[in-house]
C-alpha atoms as a PDB file:
ATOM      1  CA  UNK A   1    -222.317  -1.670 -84.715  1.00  0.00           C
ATOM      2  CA  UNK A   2    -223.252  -0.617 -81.343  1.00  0.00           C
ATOM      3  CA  UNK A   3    -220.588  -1.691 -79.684  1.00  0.00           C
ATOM      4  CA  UNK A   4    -217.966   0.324 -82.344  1.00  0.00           C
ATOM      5  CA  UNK A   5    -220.104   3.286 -82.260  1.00  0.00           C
ATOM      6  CA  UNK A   6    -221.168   3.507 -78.373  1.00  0.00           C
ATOM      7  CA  UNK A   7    -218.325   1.702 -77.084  1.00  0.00           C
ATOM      8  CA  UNK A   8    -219.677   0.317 -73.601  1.00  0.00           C
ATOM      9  CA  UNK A   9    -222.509   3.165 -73.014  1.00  0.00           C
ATOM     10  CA  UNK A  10    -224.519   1.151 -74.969  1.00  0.00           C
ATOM     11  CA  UNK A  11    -224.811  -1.797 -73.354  1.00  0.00           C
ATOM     12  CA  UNK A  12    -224.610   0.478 -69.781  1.00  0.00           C
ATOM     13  CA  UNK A  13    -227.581   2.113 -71.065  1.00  0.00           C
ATOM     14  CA  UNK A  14    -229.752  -0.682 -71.350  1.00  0.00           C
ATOM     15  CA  UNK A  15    -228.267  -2.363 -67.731  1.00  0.00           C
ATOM     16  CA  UNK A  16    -229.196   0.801 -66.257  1.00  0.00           C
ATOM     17  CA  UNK A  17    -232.553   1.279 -66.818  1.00  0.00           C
ATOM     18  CA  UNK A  18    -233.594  -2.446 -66.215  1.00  0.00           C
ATOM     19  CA  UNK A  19    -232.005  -1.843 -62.486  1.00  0.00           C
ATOM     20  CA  UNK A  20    -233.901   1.276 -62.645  1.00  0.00           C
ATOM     21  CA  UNK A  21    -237.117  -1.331 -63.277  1.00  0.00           C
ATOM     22  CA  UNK A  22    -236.288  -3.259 -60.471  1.00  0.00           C
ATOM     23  CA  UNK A  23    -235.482  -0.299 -58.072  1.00  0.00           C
ATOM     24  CA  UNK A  24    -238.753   1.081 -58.689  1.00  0.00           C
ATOM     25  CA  UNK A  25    -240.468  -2.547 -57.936  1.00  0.00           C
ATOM     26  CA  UNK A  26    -238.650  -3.132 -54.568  1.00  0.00           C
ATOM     27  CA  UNK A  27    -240.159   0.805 -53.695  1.00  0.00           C
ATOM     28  CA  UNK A  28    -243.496  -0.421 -54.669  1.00  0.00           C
ATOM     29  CA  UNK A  29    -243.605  -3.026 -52.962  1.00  0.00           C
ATOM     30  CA  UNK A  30    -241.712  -1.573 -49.640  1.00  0.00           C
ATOM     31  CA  UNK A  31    -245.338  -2.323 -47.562  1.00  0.00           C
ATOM     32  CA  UNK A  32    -245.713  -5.915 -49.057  1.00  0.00           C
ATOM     33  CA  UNK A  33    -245.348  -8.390 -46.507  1.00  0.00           C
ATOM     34  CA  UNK A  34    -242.746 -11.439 -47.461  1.00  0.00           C
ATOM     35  CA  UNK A  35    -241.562  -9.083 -50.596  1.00  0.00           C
ATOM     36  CA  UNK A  36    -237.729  -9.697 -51.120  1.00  0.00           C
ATOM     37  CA  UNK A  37    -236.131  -6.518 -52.231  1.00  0.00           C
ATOM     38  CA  UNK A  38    -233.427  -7.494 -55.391  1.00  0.00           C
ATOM     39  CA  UNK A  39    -230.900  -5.569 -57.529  1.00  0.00           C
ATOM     40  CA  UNK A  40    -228.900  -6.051 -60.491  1.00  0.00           C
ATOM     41  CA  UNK A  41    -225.289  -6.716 -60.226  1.00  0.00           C
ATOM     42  CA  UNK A  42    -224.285  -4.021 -62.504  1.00  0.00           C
ATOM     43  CA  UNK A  43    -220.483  -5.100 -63.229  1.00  0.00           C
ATOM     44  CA  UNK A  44    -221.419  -8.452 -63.974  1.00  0.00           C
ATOM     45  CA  UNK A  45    -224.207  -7.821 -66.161  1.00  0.00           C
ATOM     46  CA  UNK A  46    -221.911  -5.205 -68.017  1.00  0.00           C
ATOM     47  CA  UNK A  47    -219.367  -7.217 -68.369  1.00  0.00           C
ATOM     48  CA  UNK A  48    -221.409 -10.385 -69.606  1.00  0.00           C
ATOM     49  CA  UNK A  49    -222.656  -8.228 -72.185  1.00  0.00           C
ATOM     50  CA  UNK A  50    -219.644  -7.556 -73.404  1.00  0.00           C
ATOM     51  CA  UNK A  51    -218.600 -10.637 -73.687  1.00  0.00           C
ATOM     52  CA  UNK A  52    -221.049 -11.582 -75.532  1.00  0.00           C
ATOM     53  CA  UNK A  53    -222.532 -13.570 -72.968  1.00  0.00           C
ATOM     54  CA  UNK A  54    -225.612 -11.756 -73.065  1.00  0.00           C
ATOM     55  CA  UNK A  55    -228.758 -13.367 -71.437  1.00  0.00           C
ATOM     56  CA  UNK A  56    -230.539 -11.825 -68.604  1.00  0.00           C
ATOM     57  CA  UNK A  57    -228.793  -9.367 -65.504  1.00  0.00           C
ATOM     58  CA  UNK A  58    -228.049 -11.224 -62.832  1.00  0.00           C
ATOM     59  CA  UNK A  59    -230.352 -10.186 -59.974  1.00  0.00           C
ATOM     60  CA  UNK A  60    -229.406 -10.902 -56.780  1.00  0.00           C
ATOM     61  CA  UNK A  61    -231.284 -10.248 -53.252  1.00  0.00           C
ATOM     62  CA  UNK A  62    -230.648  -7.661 -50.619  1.00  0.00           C
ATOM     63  CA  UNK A  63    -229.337  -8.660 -47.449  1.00  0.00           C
ATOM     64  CA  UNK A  64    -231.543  -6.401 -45.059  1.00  0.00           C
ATOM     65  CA  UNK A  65    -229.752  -3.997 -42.109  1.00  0.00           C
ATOM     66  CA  UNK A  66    -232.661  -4.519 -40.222  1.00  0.00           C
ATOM     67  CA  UNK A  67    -235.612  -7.255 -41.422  1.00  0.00           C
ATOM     68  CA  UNK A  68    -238.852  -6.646 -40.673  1.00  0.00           C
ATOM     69  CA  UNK A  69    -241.259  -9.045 -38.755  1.00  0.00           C
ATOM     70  CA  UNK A  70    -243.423  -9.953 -41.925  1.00  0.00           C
ATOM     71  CA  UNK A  71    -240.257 -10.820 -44.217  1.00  0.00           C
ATOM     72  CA  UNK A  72    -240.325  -7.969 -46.506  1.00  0.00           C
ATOM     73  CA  UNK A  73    -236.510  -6.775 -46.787  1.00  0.00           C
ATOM     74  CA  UNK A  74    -236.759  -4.099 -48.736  1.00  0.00           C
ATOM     75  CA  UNK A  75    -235.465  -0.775 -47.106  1.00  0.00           C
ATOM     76  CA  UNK A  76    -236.900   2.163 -48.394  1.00  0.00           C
ATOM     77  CA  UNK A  77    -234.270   4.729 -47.833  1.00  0.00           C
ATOM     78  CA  UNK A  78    -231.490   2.453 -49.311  1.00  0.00           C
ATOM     79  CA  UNK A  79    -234.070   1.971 -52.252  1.00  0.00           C
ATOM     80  CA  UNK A  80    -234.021   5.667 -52.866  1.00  0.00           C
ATOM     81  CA  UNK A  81    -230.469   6.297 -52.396  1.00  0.00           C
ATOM     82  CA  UNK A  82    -229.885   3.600 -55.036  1.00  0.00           C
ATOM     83  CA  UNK A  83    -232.249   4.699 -57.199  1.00  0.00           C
ATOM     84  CA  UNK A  84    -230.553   8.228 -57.211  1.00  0.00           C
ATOM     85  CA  UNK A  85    -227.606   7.195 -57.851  1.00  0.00           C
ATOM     86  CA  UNK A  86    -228.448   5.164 -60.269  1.00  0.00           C
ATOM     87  CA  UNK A  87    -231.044   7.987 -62.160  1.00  0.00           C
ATOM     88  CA  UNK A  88    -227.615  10.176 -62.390  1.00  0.00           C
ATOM     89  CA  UNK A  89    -225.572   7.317 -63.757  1.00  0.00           C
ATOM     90  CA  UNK A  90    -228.367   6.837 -66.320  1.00  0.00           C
ATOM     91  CA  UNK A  91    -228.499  10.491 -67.401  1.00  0.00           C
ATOM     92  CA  UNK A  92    -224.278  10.891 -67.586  1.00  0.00           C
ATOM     93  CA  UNK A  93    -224.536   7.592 -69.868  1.00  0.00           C
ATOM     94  CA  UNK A  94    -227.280   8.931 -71.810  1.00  0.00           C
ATOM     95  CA  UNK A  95    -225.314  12.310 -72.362  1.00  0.00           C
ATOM     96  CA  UNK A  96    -222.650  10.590 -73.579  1.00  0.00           C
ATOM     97  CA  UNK A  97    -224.783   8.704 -75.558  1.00  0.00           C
ATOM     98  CA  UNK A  98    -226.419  12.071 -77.136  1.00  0.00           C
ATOM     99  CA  UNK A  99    -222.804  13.514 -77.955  1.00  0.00           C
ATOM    100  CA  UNK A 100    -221.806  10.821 -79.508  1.00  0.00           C
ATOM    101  CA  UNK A 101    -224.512  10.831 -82.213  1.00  0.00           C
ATOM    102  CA  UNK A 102    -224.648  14.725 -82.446  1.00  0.00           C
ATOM    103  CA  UNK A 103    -220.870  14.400 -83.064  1.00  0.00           C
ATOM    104  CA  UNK A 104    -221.799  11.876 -85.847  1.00  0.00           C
ATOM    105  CA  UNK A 105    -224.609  13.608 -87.132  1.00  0.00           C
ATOM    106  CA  UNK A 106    -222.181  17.007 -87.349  1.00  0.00           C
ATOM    107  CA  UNK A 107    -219.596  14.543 -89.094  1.00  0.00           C
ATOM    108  CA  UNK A 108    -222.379  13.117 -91.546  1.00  0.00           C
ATOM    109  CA  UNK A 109    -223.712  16.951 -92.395  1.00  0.00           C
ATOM    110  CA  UNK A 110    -220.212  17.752 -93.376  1.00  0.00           C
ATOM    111  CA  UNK A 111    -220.037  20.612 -90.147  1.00  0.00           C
END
C-alpha cells in the first residue's frame, strides 16, 4: 500500500535517513584512529527496494583523498557536505511525503 500511495518516496524516505545514520557515525568517529568512513549506495539500495529485493543498504567504504597516518579515512568536510546534501534530500522527500497525505486527508474529508 505504500508503494501505490507514496510511489518511491517511501522507500527513499527510509534509505535516506539510514545514510543519514551512517553519515553521522563516520563524523563521530572522524578522530578514531583505524575508523573506516562508509556510505550507502543510495541508487542501489532504492532500487533493490523496489524490486522487492529488500534486505539491508548496501554500504560501501570511502576511498580517502588524502589518508591519514593512523588509518582513519573518514574526511570531515566531505562528511558534512554529504550530510547536507543529504538532510535537504530528506526534507524535499518528506514534503512530498506530507502533501501527499494532506492531499488524501482533504480527499477523505470530502474538501
Amino acid at each position: 500500500m505504500n508503494e501505490r500511495l507514496f510511489g518511491i518516496h517511501g522507500a527513499a524516505l527510509t534509505l535516506r535517513s539510514e545514510r543519514m545514520g551512517v553519515i553521522a557515525s563516520n563524523i563521530a568517529n572522524a578522530a578514531t584512529p583505524g575508523f573506516k568512513a562508509r556510505d550507502i549506495d543510495f541508487n542501489a539500495a532504492l532500487d533493490a527496494r523496489l524490486s522487492r529485493q529488500g534486505g539491508e543498504a548496501r554500504m560501501v567504504y570511502r576511498r580517502p583523498t588524502m589518508p591519514s597516518l593512523d588509518g582513519n579515512t573518514v574526511e570531515l568536510g566531505r562528511e558534512q557536505v554529504a550530510f547536507a546534501e543529504n538532510a535537504v534530500a530528506y526534507s524535499a522527500t518528506l514534503a512530498f511525503v506530507q502533501g501527499r497525505v494532506s492531499t488524501i486527508t482533504r480527499a477523505l474529508k470530502g474538501e
